[in-house]
N, C-alpha and C. Protein backbone atom coordinates (compact mmCIF):
# COMPACT_ATOMS: atom_id res chain seq x y z
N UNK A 1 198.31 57.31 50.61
CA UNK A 1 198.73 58.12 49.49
C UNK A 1 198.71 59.58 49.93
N UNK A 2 199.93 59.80 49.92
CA UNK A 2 200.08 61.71 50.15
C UNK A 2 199.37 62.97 49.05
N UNK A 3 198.69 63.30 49.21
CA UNK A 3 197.99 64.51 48.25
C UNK A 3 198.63 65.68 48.47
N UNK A 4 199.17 66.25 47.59
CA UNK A 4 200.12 67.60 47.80
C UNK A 4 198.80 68.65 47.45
N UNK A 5 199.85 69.63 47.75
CA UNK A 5 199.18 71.00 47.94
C UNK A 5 198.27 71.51 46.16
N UNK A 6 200.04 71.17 45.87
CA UNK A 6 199.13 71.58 44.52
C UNK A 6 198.15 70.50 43.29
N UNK A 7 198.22 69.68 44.26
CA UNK A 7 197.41 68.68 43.54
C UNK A 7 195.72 68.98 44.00
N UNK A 8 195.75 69.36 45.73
CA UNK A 8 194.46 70.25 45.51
C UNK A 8 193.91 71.05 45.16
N UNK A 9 195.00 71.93 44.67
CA UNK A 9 194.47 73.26 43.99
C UNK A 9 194.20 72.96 42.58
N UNK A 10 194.85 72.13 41.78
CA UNK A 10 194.88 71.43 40.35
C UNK A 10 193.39 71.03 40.38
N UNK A 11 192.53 70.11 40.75
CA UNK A 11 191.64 69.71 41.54
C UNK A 11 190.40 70.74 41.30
N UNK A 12 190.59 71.61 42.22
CA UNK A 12 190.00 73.21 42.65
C UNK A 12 189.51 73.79 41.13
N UNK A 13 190.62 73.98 40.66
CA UNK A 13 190.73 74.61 39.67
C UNK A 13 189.71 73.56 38.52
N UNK A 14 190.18 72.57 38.18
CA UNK A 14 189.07 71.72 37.40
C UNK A 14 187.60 71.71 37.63
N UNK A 15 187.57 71.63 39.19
CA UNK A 15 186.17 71.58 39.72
C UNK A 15 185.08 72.84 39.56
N UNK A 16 186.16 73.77 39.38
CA UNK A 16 185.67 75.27 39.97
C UNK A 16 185.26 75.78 40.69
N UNK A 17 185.86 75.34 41.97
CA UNK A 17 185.83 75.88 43.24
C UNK A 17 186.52 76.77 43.51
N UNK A 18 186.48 77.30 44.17
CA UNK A 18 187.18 78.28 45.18
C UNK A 18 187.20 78.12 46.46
N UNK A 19 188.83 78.20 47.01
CA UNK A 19 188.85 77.38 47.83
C UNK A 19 189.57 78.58 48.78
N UNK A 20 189.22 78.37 50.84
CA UNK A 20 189.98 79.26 51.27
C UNK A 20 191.62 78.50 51.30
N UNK A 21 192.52 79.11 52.09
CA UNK A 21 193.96 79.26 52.20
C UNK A 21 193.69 78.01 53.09
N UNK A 22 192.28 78.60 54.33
CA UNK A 22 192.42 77.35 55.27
C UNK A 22 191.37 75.74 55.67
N UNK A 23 191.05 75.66 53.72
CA UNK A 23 190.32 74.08 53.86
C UNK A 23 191.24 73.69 53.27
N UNK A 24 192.59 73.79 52.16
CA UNK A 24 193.36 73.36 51.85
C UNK A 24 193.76 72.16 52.56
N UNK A 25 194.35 72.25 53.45
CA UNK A 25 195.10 71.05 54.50
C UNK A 25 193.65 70.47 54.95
N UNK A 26 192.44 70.21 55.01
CA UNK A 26 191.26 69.38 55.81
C UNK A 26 190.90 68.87 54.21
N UNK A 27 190.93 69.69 53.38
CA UNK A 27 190.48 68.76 52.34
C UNK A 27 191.56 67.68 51.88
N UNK A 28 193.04 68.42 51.92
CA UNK A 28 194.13 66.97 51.74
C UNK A 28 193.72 65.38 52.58
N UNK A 29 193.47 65.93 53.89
CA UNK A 29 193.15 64.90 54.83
C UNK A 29 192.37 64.13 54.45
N UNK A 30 190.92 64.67 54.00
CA UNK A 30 189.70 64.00 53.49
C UNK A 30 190.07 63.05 52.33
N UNK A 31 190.64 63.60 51.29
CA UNK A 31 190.59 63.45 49.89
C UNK A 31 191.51 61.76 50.43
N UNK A 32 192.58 61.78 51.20
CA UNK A 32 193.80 60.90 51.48
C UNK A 32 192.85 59.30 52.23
N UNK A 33 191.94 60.05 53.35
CA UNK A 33 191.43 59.33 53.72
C UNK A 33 190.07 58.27 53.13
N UNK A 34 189.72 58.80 52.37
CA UNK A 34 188.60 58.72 50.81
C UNK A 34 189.28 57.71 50.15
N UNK A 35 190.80 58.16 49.55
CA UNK A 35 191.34 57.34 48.48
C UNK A 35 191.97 56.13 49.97
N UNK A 36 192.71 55.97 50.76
CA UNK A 36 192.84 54.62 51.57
C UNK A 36 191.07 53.91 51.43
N UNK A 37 190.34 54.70 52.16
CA UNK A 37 189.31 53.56 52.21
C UNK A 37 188.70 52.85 50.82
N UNK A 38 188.84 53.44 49.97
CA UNK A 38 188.52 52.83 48.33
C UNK A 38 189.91 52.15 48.64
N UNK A 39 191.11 52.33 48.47
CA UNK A 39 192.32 50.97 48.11
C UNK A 39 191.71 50.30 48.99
N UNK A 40 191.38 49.86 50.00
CA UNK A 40 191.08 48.60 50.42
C UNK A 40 190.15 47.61 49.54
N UNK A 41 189.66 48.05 48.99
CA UNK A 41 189.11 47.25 48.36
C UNK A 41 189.84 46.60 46.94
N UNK A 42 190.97 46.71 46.92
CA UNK A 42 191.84 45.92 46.05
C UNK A 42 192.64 44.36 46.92
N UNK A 43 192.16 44.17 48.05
CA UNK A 43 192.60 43.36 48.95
C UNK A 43 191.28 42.46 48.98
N UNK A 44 190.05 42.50 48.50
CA UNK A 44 188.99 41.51 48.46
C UNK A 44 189.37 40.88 47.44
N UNK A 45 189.29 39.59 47.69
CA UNK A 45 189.46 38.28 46.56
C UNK A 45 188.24 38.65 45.82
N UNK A 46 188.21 38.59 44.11
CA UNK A 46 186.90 39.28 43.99
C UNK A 46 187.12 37.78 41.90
N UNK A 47 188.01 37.06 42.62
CA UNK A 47 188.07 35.66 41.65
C UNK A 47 186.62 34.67 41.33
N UNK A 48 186.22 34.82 39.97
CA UNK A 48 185.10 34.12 40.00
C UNK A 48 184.05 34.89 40.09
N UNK A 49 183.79 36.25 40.39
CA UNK A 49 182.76 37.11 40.64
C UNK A 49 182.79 37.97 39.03
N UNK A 50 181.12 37.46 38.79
CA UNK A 50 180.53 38.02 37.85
C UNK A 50 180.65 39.41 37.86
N UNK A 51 181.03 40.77 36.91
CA UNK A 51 180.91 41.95 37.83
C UNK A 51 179.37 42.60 37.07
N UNK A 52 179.34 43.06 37.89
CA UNK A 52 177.49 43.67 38.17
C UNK A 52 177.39 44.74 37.41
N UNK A 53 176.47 44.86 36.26
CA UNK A 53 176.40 46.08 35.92
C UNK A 53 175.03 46.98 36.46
N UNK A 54 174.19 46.29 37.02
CA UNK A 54 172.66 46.60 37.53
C UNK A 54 172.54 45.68 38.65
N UNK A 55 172.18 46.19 39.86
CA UNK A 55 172.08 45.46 40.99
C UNK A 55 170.19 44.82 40.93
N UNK A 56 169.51 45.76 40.64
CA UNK A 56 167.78 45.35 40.00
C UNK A 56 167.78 44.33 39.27
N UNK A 57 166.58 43.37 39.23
CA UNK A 57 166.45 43.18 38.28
C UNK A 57 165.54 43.58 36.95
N UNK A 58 166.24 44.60 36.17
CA UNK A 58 165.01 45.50 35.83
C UNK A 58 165.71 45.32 34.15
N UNK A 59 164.69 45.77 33.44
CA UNK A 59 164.69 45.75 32.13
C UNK A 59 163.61 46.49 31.45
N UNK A 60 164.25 47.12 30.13
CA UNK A 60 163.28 48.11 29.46
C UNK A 60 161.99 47.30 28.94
N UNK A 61 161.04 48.08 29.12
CA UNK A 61 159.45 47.50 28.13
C UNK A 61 159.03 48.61 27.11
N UNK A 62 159.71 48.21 26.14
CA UNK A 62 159.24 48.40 24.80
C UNK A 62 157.23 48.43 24.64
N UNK A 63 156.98 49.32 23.70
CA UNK A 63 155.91 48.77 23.49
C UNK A 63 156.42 49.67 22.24
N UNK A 64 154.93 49.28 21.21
CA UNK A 64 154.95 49.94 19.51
C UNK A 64 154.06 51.17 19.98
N UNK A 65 154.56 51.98 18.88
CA UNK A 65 154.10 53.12 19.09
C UNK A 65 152.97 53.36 18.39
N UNK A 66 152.02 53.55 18.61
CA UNK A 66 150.42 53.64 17.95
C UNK A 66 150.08 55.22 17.86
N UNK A 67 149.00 55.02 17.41
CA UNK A 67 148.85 56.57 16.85
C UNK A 67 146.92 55.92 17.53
N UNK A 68 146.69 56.90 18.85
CA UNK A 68 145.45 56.99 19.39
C UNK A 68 144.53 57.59 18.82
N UNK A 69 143.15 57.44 18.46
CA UNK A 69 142.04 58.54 18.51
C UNK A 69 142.48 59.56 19.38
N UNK A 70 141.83 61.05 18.91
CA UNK A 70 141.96 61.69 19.71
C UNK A 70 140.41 62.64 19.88
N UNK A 71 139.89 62.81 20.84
CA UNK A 71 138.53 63.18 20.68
C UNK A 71 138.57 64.69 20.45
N UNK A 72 139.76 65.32 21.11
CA UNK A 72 139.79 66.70 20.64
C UNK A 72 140.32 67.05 19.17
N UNK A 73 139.27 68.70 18.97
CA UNK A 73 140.09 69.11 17.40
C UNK A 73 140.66 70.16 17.63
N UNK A 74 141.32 71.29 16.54
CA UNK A 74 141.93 71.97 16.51
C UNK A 74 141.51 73.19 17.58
N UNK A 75 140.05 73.24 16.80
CA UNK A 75 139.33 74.60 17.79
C UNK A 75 138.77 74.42 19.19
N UNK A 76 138.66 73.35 19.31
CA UNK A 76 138.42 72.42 20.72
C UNK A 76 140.01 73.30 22.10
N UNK A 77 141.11 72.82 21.14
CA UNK A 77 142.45 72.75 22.17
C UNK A 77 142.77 74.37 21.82
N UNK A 78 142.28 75.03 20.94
CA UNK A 78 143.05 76.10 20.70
C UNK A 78 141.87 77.51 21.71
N UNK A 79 140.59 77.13 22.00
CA UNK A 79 139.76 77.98 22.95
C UNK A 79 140.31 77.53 24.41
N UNK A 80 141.10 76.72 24.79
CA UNK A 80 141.55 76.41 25.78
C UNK A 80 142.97 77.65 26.48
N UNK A 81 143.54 77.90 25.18
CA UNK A 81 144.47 79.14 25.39
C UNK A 81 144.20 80.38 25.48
N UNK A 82 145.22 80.92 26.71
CA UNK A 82 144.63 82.46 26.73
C UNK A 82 145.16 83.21 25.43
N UNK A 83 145.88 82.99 24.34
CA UNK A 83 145.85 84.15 23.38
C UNK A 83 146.32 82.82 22.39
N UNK A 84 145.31 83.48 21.35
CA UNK A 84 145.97 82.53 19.99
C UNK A 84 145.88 83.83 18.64
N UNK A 85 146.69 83.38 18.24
CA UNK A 85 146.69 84.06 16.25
C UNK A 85 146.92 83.26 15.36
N UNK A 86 146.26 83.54 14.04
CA UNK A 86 146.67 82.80 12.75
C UNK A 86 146.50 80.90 13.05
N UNK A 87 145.60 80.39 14.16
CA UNK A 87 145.34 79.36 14.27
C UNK A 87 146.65 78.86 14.96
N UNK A 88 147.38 79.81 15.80
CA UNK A 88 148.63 79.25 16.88
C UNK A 88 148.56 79.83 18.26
N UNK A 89 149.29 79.05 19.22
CA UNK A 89 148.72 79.26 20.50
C UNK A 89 149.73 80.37 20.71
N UNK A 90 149.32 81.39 21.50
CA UNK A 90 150.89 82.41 21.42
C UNK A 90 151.33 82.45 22.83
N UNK A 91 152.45 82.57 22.81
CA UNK A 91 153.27 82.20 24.52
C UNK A 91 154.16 83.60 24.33
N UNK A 92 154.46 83.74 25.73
CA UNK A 92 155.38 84.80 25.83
C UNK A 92 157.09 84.41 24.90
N UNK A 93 157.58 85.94 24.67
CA UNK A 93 158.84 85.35 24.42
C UNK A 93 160.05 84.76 25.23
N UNK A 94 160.55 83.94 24.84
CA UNK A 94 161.82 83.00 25.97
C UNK A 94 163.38 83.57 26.02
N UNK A 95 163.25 84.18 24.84
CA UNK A 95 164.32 85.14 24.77
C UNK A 95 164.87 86.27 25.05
């Protein structure tokens, strides 16, 4: 499959790259040689094959969500911070 010029720059432009004058033609090459080696794989008999969505065999574990004791209290976690007011921990601003 031939990749034109301005199909790499089309490309470029989506990606947001910036590209020089002279990877233009090495990236056509690449991109050409990329898409042949993926078509080959339309030439594997692939009849009868389950298709895979997870190669693992892995699966989520749920558990219920409980509500723990907690041995600490308010004034316990709040002497732990270097600055508190009005019974809140105070952090720098993020903004």
């Amino acid at each position: 499959m031939k990749i034109t010029r301005e199909e790499i720059l089309h490309l470029a432009k989506l990606s947001d790259f910036e590209l020089k004058e002279s990877e233009i033609d090495g990236l056509s090459k690449n991109l050409e040689d990329i898409i042949g080696y993926i078509s080959e794989l339309n030439s594997l008999d692939t009849e009868g094959v389950e298709p895979t969505y997870q190669v693992f065999e892995m699966e989520n574990v749920w558990r219920d969500d409980e509500i723990q004791p907690q041995e600490a209290n308010r004034e316990d976690l709040l002497a732990l911070t270097k600055e508190q007011r009005q019974d809140q921990i105070k952090v720098p601003k993020v903004l």
